[in-house]
Protein backbone atom coordinates (compact mmCIF):
# COMPACT_ATOMS: atom_id res chain seq x y z
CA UNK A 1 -17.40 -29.15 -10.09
CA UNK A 2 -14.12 -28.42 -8.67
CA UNK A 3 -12.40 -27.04 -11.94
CA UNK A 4 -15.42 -25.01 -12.43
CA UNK A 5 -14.79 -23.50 -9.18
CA UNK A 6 -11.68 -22.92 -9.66
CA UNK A 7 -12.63 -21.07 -13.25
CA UNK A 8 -14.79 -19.25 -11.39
CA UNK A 9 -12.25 -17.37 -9.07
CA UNK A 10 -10.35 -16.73 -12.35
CA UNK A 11 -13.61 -15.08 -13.95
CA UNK A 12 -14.20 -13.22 -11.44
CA UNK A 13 -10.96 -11.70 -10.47
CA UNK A 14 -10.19 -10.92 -13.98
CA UNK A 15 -14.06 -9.29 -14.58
CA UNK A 16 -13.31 -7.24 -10.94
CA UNK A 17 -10.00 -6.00 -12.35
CA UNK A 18 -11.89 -5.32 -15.60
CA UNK A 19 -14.15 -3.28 -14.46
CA UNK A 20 -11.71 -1.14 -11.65
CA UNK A 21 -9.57 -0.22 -14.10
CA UNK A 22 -11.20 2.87 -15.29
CA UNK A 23 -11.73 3.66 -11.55
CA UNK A 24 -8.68 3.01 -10.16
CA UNK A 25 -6.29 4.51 -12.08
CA UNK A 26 -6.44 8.29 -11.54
CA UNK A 27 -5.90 7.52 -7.81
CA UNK A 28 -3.14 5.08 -9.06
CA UNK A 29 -1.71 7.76 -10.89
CA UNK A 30 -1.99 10.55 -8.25
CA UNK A 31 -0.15 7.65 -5.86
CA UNK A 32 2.88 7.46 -8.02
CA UNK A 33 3.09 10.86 -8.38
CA UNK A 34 3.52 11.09 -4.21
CA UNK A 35 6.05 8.38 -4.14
CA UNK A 36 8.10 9.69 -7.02
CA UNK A 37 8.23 12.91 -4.84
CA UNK A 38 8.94 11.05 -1.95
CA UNK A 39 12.11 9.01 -3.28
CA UNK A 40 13.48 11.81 -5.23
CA UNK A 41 13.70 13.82 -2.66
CA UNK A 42 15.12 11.87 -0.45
CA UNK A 43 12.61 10.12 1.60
CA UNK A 44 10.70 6.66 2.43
CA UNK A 45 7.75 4.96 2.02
CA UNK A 46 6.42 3.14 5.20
CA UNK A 47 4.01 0.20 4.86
CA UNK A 48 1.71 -1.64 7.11
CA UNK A 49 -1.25 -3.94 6.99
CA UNK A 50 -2.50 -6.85 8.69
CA UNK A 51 -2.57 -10.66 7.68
CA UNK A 52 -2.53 -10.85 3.84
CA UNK A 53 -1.88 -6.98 3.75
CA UNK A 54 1.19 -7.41 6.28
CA UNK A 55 2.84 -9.90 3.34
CA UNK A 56 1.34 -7.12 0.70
CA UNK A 57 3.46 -4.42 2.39
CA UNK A 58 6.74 -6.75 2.69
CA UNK A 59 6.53 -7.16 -0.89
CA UNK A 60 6.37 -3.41 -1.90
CA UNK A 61 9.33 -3.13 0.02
CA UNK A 62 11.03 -5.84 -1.42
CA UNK A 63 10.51 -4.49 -4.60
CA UNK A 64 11.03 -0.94 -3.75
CA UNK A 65 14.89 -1.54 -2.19
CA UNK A 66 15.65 -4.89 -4.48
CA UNK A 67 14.09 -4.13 -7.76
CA UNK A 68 10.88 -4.77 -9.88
CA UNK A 69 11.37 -5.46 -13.12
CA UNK A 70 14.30 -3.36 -14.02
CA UNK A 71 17.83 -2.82 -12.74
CA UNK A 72 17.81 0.61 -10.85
CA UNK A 73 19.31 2.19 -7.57
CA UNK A 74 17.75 1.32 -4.39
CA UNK A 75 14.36 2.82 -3.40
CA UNK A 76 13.65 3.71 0.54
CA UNK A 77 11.12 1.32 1.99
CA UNK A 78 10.66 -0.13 5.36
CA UNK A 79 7.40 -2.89 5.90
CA UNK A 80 6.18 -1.92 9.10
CA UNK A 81 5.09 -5.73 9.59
CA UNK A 82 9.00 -7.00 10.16
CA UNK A 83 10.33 -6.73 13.09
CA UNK A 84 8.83 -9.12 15.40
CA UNK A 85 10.91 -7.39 18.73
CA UNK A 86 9.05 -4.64 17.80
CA UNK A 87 5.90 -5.90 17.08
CA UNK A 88 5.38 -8.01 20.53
CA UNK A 89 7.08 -5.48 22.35
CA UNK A 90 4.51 -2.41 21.39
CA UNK A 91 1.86 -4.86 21.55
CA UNK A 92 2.53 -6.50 24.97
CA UNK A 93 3.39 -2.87 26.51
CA UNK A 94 0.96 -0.92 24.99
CA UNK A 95 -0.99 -3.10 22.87
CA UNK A 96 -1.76 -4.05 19.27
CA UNK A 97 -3.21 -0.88 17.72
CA UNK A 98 -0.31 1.11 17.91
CA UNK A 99 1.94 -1.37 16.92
CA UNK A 100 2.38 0.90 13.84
CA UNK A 101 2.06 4.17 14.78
CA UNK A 102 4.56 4.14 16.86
CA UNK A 103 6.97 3.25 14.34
CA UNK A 104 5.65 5.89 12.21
CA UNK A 105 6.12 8.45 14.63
CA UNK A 106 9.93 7.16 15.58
CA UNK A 107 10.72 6.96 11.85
CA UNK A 108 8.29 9.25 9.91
CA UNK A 109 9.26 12.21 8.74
CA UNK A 110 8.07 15.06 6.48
CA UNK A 111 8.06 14.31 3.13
CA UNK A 112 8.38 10.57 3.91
CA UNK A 113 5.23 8.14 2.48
CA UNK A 114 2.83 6.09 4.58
CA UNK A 115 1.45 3.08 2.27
CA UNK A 116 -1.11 1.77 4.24
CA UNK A 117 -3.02 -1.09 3.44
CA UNK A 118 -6.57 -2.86 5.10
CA UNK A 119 -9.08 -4.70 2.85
CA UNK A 120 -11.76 -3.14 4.99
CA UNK A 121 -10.78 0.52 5.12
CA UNK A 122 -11.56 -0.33 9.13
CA UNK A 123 -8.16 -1.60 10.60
CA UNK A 124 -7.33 0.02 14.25
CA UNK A 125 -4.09 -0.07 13.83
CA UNK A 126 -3.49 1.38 10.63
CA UNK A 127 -5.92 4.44 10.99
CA UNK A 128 -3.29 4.75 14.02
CA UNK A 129 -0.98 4.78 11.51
CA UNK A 130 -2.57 7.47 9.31
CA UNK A 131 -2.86 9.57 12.26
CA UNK A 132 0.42 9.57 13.43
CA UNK A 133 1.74 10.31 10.03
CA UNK A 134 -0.09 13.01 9.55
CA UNK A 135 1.45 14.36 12.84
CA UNK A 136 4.45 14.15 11.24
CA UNK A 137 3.36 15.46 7.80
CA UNK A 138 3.77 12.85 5.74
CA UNK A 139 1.25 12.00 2.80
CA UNK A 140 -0.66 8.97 3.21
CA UNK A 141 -1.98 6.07 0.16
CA UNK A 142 -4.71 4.34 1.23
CA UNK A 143 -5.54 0.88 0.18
CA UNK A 144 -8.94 -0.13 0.77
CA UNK A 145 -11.92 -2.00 -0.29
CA UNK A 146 -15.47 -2.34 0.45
CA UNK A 147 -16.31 1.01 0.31
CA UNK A 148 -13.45 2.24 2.25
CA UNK A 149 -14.58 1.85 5.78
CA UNK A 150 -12.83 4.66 8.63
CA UNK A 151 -10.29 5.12 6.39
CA UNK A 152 -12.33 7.49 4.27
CA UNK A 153 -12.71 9.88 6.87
CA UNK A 154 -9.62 9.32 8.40
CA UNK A 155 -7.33 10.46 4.29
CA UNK A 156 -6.99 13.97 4.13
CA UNK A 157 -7.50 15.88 0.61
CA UNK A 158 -3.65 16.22 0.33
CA UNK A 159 -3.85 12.06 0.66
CA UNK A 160 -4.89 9.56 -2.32
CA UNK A 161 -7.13 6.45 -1.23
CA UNK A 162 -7.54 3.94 -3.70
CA UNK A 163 -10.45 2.02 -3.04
CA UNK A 164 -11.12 -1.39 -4.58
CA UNK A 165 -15.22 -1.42 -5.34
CA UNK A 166 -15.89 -5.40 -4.15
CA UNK A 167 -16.55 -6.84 -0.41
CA UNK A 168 -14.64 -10.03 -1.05
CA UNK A 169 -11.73 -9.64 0.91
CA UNK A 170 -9.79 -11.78 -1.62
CA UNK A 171 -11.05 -10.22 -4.39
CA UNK A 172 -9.56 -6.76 -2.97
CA UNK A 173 -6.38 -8.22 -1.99
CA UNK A 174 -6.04 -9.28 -5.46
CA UNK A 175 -6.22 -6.17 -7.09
CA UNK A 176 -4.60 -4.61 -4.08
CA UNK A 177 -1.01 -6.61 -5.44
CA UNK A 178 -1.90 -5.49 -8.70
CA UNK A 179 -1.71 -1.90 -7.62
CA UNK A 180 1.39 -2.36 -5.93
CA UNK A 181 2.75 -3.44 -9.26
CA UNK A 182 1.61 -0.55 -10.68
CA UNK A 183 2.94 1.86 -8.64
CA UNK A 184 6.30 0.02 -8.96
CA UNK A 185 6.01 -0.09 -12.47
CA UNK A 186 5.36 3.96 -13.05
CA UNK A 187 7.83 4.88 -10.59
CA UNK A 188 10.42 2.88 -12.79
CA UNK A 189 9.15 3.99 -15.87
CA UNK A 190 9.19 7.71 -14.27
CA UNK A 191 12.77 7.20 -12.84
CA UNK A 192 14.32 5.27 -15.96
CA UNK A 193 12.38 6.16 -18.72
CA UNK A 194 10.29 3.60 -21.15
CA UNK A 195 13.35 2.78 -23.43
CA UNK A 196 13.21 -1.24 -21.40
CA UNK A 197 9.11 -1.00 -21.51
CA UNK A 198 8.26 -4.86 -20.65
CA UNK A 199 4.72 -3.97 -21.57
């Protein structure tokens, strides 16, 4: 019973990422295509999320400024999630929902990217986030699930929300790592060229 439990979650990840594929990937697309304007003209992408998202947007930035799969120059990316002085210190002064914005708004600028990241589309904080970068006119990707939640009304046309169509939060966090791979993946084959493809 156990291993057919277990063969279960692999079903039905694999069926879910099956079957978002055909959805997901114009938005995908239209994501890399705002980060490879971001970097190449000189700006950042911030991330944030909560929980399983927070260690989702540490490990787009670790791939961003490390590397993914190639050897390239450093890409700008700061995980909102990091610094823990600045975490407890927003939160305990003027508590946990703007623990993010108000990093966006000290280190946001125009051009910059704001990858933000909640399985329910519904995350105070981060539709904090979204607001305060559009104050400072930067483009926002959305990662959601479950229809998307506030953060559907929250994107703005010029934004890209890429909405995972499930209600299992692990089953959107799963595809949500997958994206992040994929956007790392086109930006390097963007930047580079395909002439190391590992596909």
């Amino acid at each position: 019973m156990l291993e057919q439990r277990i063969q279960q979650h692999f079903i039905d990840s694999a069926d879910l990422k099956y079957q978002a594929a055909p959805l997901l990937s114009k938005p995908i697309a239209d994501a890399v295509q705002a980060l490879l304007a971001c970097v190449t003209s000189g700006g950042k992408v911030l991330v944030c999320g909560n929980g399983g998202s927070a260690a989702d947007a540490q490990h787009f930035a670790a791939e961003f400024v490390g590397r993914f799969e190639r050897e390239r120059p450093e890409l700008a990316a700061i995980a909102l999630t990091t610094d823990s002085s600045i975490l407890t210190a927003v939160a305990n002064d003027y508590g946990f929902s703007v623990i993010f914005s108000r990093q966006v708004r000290a280190l946001g600028q125009a051009g910059d990217v704001l990858l933000a990241i909640t399985t329910s589309g519904n995350s105070e904080n981060v539709l904090k986030a979204i607001e305060a970068a559009h104050e400072r006119e930067m483009v926002i990707i959305g990662l959601s699930g479950r229809g998307g939640g506030k953060m559907t009304r929250a994107l703005r046309d010029t934004d890209v929300h890429i909405c995972v169509p499930h209600d299992r939060t692990a089953r959107v966090q799963e595809v949500h790592l997958l994206t992040l791979h994929c956007l790392c993946d086109a930006v390097d084959d963007l930047l580079l060229g395909d002439t190391e493809s590992t596909l």
